[in-house]
C-alpha atoms as a PDB file:
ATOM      1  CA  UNK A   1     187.575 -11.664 105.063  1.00  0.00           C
ATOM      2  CA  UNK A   2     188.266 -10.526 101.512  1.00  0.00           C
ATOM      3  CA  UNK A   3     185.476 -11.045  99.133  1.00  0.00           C
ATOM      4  CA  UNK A   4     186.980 -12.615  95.835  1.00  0.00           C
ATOM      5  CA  UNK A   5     184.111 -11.405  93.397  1.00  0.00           C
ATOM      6  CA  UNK A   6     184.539  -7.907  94.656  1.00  0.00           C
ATOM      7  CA  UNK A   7     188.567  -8.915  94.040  1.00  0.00           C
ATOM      8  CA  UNK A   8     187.699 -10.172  90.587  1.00  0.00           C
ATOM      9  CA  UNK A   9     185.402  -7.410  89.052  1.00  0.00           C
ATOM     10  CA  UNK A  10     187.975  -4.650  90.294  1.00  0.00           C
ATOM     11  CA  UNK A  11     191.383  -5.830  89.619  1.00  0.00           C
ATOM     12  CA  UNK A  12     190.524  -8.248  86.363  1.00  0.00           C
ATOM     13  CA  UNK A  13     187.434  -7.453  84.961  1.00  0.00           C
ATOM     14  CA  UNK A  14     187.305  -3.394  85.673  1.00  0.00           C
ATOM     15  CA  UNK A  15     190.969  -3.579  83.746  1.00  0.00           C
ATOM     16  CA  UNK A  16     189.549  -5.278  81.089  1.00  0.00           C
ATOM     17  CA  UNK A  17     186.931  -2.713  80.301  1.00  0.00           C
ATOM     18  CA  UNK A  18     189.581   0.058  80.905  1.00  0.00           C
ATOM     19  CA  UNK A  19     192.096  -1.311  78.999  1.00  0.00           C
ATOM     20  CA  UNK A  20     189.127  -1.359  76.180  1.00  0.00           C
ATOM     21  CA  UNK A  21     189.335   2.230  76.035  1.00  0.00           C
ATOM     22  CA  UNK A  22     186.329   2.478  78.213  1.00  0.00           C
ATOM     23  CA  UNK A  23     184.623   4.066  81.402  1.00  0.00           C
ATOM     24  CA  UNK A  24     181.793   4.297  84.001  1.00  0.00           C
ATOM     25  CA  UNK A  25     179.628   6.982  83.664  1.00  0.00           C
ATOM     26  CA  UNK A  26     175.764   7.388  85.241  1.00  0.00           C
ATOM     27  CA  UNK A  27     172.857   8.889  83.332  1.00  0.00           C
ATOM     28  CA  UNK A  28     169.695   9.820  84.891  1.00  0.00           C
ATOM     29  CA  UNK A  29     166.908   9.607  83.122  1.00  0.00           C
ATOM     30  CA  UNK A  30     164.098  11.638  83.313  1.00  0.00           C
ATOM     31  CA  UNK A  31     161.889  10.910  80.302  1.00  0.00           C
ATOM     32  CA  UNK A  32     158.350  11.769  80.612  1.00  0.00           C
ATOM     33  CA  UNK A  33     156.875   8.963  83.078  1.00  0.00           C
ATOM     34  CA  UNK A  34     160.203   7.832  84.144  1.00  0.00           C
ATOM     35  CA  UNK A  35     160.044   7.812  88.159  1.00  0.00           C
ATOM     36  CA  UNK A  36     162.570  10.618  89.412  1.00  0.00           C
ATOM     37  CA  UNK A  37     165.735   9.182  90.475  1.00  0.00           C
ATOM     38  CA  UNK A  38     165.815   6.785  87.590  1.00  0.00           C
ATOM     39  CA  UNK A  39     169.881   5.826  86.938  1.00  0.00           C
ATOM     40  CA  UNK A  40     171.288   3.677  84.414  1.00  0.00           C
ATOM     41  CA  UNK A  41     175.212   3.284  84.461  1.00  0.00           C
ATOM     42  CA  UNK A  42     176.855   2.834  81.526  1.00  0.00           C
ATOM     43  CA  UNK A  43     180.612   1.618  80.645  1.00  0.00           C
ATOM     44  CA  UNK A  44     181.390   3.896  77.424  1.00  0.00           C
ATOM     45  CA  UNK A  45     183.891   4.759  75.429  1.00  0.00           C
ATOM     46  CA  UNK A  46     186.421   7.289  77.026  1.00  0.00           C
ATOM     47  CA  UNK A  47     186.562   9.680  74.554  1.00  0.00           C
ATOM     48  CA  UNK A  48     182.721   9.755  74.738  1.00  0.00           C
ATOM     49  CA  UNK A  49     182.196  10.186  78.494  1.00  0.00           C
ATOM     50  CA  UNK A  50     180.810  13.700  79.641  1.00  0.00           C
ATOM     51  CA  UNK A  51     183.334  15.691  82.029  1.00  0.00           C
ATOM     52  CA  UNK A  52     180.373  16.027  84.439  1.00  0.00           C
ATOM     53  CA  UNK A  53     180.074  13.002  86.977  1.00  0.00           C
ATOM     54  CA  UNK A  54     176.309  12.296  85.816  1.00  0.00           C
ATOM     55  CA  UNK A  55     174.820  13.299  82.705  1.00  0.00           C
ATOM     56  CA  UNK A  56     170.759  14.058  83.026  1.00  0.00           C
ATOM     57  CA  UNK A  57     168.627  13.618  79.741  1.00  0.00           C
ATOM     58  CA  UNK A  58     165.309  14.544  79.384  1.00  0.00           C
ATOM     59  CA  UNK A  59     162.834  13.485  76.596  1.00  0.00           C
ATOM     60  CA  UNK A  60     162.985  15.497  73.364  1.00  0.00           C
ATOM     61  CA  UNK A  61     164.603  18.489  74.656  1.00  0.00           C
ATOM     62  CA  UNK A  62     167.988  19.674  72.645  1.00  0.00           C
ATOM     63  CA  UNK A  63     169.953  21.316  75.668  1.00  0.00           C
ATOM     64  CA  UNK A  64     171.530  17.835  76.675  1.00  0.00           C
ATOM     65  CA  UNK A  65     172.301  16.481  73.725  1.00  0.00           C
ATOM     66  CA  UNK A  66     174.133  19.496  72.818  1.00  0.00           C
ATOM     67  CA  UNK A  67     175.561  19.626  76.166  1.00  0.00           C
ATOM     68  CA  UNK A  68     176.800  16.146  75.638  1.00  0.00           C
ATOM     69  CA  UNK A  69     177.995  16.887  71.906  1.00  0.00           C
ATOM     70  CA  UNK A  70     180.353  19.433  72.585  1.00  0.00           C
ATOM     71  CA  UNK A  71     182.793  16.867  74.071  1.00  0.00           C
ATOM     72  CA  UNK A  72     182.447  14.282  71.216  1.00  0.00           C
ATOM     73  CA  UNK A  73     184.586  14.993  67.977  1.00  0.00           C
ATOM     74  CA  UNK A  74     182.595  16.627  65.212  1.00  0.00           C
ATOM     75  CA  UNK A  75     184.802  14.399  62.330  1.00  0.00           C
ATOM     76  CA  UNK A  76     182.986  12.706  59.510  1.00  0.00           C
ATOM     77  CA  UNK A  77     184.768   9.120  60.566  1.00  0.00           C
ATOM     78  CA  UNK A  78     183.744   9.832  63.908  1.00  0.00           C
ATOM     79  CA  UNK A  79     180.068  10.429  63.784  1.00  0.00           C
ATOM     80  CA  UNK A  80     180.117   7.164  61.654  1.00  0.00           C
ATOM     81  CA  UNK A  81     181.651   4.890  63.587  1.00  0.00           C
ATOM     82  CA  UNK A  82     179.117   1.989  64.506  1.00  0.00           C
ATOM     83  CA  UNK A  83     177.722   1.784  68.092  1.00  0.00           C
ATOM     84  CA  UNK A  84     177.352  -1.463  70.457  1.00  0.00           C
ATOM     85  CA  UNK A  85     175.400  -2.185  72.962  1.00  0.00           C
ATOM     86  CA  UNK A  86     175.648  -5.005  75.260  1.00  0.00           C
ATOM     87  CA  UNK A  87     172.995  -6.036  77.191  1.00  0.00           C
ATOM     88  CA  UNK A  88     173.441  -8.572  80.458  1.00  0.00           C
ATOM     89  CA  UNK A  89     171.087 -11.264  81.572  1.00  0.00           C
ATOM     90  CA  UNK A  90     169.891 -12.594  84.928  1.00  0.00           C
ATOM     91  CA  UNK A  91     173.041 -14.401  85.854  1.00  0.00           C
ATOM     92  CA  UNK A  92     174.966 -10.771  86.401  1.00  0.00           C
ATOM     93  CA  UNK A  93     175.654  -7.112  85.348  1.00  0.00           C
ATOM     94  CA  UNK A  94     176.681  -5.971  82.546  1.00  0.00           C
ATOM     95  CA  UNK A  95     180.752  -5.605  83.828  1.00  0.00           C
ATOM     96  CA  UNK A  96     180.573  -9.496  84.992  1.00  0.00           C
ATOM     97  CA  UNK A  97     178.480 -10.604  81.461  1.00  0.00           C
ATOM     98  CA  UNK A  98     180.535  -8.586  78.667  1.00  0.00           C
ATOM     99  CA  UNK A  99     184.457  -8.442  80.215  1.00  0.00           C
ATOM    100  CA  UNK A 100     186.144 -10.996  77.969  1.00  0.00           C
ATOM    101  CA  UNK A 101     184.339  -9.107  74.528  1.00  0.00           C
ATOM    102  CA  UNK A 102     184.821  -5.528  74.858  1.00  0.00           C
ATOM    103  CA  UNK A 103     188.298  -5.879  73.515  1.00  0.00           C
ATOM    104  CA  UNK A 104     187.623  -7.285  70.623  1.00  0.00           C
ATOM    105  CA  UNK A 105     184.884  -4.981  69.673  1.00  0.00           C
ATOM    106  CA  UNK A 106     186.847  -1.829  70.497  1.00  0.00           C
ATOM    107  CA  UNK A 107     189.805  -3.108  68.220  1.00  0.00           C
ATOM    108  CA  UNK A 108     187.090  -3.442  65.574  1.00  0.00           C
ATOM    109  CA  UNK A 109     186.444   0.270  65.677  1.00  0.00           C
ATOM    110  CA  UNK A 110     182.986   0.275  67.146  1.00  0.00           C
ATOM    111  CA  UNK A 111     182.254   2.485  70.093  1.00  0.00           C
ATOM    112  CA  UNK A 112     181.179   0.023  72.654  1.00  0.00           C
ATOM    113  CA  UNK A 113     178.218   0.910  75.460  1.00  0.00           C
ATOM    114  CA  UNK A 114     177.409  -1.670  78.152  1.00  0.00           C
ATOM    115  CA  UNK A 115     174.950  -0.563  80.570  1.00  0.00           C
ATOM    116  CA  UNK A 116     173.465  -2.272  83.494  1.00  0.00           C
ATOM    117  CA  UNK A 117     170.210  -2.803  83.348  1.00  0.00           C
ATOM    118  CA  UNK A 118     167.979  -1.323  86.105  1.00  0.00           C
ATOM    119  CA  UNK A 119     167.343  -3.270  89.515  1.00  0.00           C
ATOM    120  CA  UNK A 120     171.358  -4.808  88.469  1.00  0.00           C
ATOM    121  CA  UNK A 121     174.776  -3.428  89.170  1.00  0.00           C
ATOM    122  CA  UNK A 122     174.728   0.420  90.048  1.00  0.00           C
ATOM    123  CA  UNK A 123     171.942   0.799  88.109  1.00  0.00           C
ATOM    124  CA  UNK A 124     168.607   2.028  90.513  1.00  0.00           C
ATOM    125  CA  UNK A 125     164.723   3.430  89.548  1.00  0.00           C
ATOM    126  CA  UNK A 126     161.822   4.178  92.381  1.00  0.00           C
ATOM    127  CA  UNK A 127     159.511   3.481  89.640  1.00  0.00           C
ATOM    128  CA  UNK A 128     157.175   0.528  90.405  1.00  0.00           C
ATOM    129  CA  UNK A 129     157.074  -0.501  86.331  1.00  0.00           C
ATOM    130  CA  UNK A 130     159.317  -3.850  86.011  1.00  0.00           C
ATOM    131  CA  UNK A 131     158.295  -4.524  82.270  1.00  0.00           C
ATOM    132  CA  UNK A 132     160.987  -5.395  79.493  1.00  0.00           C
ATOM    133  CA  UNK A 133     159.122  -2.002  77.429  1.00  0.00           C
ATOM    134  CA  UNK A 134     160.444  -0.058  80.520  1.00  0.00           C
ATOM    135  CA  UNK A 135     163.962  -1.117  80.543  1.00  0.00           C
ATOM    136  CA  UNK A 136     164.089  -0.398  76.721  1.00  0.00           C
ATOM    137  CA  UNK A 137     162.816   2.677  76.989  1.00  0.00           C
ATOM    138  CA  UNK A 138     165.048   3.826  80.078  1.00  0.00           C
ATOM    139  CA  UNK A 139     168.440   2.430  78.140  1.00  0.00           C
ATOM    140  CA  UNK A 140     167.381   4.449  74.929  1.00  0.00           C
ATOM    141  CA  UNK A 141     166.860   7.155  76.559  1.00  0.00           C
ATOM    142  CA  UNK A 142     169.995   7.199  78.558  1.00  0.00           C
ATOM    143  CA  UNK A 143     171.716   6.242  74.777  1.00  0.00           C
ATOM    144  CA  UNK A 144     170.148   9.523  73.746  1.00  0.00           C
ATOM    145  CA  UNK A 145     171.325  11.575  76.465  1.00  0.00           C
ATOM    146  CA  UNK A 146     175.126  10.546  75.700  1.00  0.00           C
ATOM    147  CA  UNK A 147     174.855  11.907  72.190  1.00  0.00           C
ATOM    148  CA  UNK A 148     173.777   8.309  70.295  1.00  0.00           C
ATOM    149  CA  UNK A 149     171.410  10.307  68.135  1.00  0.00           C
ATOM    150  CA  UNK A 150     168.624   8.477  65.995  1.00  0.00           C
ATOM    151  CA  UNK A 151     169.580   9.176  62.879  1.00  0.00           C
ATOM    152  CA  UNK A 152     171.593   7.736  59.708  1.00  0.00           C
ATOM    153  CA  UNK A 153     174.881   8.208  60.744  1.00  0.00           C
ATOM    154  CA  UNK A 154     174.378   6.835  64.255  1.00  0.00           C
ATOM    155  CA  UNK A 155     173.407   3.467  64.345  1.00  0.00           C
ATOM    156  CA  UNK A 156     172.986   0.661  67.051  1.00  0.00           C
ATOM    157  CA  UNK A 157     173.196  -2.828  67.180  1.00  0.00           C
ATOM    158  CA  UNK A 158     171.929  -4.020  70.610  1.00  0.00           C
ATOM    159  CA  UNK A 159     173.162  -7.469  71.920  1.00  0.00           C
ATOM    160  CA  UNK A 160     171.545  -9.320  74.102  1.00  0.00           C
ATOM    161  CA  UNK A 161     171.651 -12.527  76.701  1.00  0.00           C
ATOM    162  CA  UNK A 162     168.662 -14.346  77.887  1.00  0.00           C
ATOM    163  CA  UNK A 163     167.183 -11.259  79.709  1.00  0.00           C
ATOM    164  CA  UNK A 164     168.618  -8.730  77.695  1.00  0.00           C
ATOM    165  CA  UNK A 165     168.069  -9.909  74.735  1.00  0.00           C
ATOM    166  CA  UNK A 166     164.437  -9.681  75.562  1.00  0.00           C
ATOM    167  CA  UNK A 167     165.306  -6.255  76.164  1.00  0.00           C
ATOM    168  CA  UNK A 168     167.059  -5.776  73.076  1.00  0.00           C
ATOM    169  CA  UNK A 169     164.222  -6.744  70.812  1.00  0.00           C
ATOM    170  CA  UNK A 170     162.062  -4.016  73.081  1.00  0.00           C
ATOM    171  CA  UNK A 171     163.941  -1.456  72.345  1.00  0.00           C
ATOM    172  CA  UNK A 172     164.222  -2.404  68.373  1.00  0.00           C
ATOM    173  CA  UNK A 173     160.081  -2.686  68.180  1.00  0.00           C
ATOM    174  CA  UNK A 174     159.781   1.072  70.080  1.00  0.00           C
ATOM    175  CA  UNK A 175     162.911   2.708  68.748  1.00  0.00           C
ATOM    176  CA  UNK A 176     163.612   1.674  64.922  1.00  0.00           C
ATOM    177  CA  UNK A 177     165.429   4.993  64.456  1.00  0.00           C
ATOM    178  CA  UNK A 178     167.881   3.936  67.164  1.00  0.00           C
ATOM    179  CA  UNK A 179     168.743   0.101  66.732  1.00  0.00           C
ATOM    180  CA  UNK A 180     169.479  -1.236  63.154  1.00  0.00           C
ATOM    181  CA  UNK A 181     170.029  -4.821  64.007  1.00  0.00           C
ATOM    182  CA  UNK A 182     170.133  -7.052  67.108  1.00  0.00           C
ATOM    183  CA  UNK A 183     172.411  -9.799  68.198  1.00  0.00           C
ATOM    184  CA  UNK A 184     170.042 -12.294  70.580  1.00  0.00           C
ATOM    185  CA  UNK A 185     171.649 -15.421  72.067  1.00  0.00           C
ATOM    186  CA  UNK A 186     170.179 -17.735  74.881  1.00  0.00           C
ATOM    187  CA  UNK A 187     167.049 -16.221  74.204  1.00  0.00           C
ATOM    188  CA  UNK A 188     164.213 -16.101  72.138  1.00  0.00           C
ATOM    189  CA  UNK A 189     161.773 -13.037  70.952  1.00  0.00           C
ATOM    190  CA  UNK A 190     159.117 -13.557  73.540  1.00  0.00           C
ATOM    191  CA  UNK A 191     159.207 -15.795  76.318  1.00  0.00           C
ATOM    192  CA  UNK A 192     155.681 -17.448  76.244  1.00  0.00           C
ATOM    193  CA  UNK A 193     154.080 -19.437  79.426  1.00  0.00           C
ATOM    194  CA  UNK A 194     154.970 -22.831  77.320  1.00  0.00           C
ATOM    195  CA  UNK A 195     158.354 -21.503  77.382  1.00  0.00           C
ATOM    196  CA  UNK A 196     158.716 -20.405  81.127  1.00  0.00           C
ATOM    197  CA  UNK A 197     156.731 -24.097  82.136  1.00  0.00           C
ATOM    198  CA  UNK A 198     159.161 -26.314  79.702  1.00  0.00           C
ATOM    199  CA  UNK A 199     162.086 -24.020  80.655  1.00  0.00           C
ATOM    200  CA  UNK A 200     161.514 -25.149  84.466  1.00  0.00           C
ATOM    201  CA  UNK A 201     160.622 -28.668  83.963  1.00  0.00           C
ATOM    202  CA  UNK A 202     164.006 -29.360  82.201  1.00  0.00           C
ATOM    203  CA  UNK A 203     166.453 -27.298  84.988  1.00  0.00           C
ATOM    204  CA  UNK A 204     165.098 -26.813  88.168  1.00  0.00           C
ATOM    205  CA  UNK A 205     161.667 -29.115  88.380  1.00  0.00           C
ATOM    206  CA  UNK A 206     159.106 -28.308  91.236  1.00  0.00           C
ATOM    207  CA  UNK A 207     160.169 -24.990  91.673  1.00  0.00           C
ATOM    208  CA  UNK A 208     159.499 -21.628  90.692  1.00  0.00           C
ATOM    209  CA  UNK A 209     161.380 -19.518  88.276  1.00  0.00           C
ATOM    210  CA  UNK A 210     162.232 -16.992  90.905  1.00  0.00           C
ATOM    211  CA  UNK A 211     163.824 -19.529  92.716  1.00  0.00           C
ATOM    212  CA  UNK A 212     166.247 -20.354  89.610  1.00  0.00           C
ATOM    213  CA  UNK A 213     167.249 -16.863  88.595  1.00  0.00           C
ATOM    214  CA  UNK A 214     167.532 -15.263  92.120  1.00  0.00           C
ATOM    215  CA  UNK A 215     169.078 -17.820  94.416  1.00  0.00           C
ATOM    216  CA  UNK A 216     169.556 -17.532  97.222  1.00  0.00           C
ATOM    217  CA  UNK A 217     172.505 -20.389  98.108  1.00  0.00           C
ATOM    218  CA  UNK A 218     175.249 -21.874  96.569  1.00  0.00           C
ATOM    219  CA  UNK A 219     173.850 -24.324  94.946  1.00  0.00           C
ATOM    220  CA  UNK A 220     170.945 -22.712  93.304  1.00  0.00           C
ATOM    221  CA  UNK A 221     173.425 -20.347  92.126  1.00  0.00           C
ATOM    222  CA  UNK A 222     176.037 -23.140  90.540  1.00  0.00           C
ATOM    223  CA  UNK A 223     172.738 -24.582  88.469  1.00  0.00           C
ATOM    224  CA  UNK A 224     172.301 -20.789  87.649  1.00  0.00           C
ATOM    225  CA  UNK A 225     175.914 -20.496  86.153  1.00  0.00           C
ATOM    226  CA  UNK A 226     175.904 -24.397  84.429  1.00  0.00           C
ATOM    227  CA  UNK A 227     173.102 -23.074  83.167  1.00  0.00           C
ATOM    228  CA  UNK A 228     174.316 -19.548  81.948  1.00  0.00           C
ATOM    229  CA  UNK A 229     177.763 -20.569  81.129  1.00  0.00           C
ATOM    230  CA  UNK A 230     178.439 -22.011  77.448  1.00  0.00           C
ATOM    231  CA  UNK A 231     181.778 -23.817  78.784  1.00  0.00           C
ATOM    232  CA  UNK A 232     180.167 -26.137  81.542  1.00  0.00           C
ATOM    233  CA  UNK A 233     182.657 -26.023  84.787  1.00  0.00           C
ATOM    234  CA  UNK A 234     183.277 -29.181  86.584  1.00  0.00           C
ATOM    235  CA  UNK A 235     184.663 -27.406  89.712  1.00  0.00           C
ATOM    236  CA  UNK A 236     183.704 -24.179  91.199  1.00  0.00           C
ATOM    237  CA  UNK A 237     185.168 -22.968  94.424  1.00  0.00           C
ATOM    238  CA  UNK A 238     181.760 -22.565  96.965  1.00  0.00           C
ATOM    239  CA  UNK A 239     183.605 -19.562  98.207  1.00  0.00           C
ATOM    240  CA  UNK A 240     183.496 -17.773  95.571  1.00  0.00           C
ATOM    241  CA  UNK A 241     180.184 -19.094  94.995  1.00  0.00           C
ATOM    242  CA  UNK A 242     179.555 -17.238  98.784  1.00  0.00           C
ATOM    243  CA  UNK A 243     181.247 -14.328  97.537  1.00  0.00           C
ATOM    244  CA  UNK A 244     179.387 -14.016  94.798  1.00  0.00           C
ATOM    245  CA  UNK A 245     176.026 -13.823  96.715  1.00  0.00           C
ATOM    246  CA  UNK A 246     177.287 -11.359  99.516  1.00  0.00           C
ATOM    247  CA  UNK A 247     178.409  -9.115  97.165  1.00  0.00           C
ATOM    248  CA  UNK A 248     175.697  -6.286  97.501  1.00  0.00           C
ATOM    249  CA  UNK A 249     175.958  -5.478  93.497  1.00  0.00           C
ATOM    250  CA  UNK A 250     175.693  -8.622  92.324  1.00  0.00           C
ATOM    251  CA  UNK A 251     173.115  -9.581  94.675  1.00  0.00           C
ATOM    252  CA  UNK A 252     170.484  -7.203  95.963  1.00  0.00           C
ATOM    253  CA  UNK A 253     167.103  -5.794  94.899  1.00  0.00           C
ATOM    254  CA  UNK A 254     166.013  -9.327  95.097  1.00  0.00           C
ATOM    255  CA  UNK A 255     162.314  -8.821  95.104  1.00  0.00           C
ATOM    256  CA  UNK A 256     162.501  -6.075  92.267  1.00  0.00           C
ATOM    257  CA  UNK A 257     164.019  -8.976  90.149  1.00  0.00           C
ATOM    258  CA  UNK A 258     161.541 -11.638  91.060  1.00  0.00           C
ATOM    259  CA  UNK A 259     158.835  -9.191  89.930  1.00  0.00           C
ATOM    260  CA  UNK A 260     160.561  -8.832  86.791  1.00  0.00           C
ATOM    261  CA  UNK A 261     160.320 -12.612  85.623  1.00  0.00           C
ATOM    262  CA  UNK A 262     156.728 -12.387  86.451  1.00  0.00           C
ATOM    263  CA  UNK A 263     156.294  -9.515  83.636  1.00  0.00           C
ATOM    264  CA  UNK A 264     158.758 -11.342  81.704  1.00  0.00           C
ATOM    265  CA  UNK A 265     156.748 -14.419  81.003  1.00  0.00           C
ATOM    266  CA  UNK A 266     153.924 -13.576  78.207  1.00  0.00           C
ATOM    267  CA  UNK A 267     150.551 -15.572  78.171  1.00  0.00           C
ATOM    268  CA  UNK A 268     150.294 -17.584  75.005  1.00  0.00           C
ATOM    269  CA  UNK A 269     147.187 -15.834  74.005  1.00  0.00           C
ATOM    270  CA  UNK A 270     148.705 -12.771  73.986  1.00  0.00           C
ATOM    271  CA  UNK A 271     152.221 -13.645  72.374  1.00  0.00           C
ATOM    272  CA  UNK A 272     152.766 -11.913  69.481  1.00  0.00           C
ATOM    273  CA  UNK A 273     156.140 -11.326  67.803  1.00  0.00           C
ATOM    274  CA  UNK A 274     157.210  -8.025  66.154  1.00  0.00           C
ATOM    275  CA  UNK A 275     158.764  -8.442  62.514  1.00  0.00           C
ATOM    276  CA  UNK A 276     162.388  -8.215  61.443  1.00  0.00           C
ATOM    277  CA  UNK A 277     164.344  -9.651  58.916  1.00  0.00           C
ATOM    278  CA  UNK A 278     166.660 -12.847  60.318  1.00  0.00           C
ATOM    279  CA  UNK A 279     170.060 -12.735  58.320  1.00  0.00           C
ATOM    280  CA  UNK A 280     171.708 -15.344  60.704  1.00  0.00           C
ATOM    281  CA  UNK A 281     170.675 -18.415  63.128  1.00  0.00           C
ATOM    282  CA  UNK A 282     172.715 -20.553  64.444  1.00  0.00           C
ATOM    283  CA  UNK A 283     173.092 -20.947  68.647  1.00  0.00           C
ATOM    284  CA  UNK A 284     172.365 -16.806  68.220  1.00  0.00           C
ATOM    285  CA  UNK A 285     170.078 -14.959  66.222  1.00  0.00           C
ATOM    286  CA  UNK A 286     170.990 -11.382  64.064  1.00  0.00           C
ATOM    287  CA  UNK A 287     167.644  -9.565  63.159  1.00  0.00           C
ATOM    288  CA  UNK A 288     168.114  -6.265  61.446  1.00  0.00           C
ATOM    289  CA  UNK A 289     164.689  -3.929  61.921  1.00  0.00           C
ATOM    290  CA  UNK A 290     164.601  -2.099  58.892  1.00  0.00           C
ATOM    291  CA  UNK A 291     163.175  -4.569  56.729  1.00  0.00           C
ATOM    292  CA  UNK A 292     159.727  -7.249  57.310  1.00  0.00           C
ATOM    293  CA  UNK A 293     160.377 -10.634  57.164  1.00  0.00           C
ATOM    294  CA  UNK A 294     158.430 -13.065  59.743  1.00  0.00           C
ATOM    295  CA  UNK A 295     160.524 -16.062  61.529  1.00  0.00           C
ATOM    296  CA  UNK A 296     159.948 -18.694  63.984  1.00  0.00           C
ATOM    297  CA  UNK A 297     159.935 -17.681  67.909  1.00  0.00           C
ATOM    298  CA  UNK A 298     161.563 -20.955  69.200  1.00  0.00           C
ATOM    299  CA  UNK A 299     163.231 -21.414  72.621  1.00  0.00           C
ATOM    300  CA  UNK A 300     167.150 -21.487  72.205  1.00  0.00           C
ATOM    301  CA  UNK A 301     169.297 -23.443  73.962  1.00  0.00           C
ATOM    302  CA  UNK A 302     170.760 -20.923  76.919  1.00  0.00           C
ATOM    303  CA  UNK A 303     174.579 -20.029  76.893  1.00  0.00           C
ATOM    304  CA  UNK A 304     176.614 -19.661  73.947  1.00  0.00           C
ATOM    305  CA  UNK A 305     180.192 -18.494  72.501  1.00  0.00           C
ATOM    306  CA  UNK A 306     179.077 -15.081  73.236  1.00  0.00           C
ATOM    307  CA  UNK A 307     182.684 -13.885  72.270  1.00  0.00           C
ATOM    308  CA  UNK A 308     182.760 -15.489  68.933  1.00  0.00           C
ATOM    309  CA  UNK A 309     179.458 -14.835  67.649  1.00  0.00           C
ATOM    310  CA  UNK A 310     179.487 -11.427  68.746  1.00  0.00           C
ATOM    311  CA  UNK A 311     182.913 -10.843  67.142  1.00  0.00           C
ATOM    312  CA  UNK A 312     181.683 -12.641  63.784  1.00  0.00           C
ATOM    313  CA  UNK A 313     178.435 -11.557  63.060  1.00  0.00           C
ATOM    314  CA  UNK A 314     179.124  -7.932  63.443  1.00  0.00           C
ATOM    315  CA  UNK A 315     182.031  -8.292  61.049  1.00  0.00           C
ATOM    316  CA  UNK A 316     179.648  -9.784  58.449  1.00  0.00           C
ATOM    317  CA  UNK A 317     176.808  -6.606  59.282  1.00  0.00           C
END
């Protein structure tokens, strides 16, 4: 029998991206402490991918950035243009989460990078580290090794979703060079033990979180997506619902994730928020790194008009 998420992401969603201007490329990274065999795929911009298959970066070394240079245009406007990133959540990867905005970013003029994040999509590690400060690390790393250089002319603005966004704020706290502002929606800076404990009470009482983001049948996974989705759906086929977890990209590594939300959740003795300056807040939040300013960590609501605010807020950066 045909699988209709495996129909979906290849025929719809895969054409979306393409007709973007974009295109799957794999990185390895090999940063110092980075288990060998460490791979983050990325959707880029074409004009951006390598010629090589798989592009291998190693910390602080200039032979693969150069590498990777040579096939990027050396043009003033070029080396200006604003980067993207677009970071996925638990619900998906980063082709099912970021489809219906890549467009619209692309038309904008900014060179667009959505990667999955490791443990999701075609995205694997051996390492046994599942913290938020690895992921961060592994996706600016792979960032470097395509030639998104930390410097003045190359800046990032990483956007998040619930998990990613967690991410996202990780990777502005250890590489301030690198990301200039972050987008966070569904999220909040640090997701405290009040948070996780509240979180569960309100969705999915008398279980555990694990239970929630990594279902296991179809209906765990429909309160998963009325939970993820801003636009609530009333019907949802349970095929596709069946499809969705047979499909062995959207659905495997299922203990690696469950290990994740447990170094996801931070004791509230130890929570402590790094500073950036809010400019917006609304149902998403737009911190820019450069400059100290302290805000509220509060719990947003999860889902949002991901399209929309993405689309508006970098307009008004």
């Amino acid at each position: 029998m045909v699988n209709t998420v495996k129909l979906l992401r290849h025929h719809l969603l895969a054409r979306l991206f393409k007709n973007a201007g974009l295109r799957q490329h794999a990185v390895a990274v090999e940063d110092d402490g980075v288990a060998v065999g460490t791979i983050i795929n990325f959707w880029l911009p074409k004009r951006k991918a390598p010629p090589s298959k798989m592009t291998t970066t190693k910390k602080k070394t200039s032979s693969t950035t150069s590498t990777t240079k040579n096939h990027i245009s050396t043009a003033e406007e070029e080396q200006r243009r604003h980067a993207v990133v677009l970071l996925h959540g638990f619900a998906a990867d980063g082709l099912m989460t970021w489809a219906f905005q890549v467009g619209a970013l692309a038309e904008r003029g900014y060179d667009v990078y959505v990667p999955d994040l490791l443990h999701f999509g075609r995205s694997t590690t051996a390492s046994p580290d599942r913290t938020m400060a690895f992921q961060a690390r592994c996706v600016a790393a792979a960032l470097r090794g395509l030639g998104v250089e930390e410097n003045r002319r190359c800046t990032v603005t990483v956007v998040g979703f619930s998990y990613g966004a967690l991410v996202a704020f990780e990777m502005a706290a250890a590489c301030p060079g690198l990301v200039r502002s972050v987008v966070a929606t569904g999220s909040a800076a640090v997701f405290t033990a009040a948070t996780h404990d509240a979180l569960l009470e309100r969705l999915c009482p008398g279980t555990s979180f694990a239970e929630l983001m990594v279902p296991v049948s179809a209906r765990r996974l429909r309160l998963l997506f009325s939970t993820a989705l801003y636009m609530k759906l009333r019907w949802f086929p349970r095929r596709v619902l069946d499809d969705f977890l047979r499909h062995k990209v959207m659905c495997r590594n299922r203990q690696e994730r469950a290990e994740m939300l447990e170094k996801m959740v931070t004791r509230d003795k130890q929570a402590s928020t790094h500073v950036f300056h809010q400019v917006h807040k609304s149902h998403s939040f737009y911190f820019h790194t450069s400059k100290a300013g302290e805000y509220n960590v509060n719990p947003l609501s999860l889902g949002g008009k991901r399209t929309h605010f993405v689309f508006d807020i970098l307009l008004s950066a």
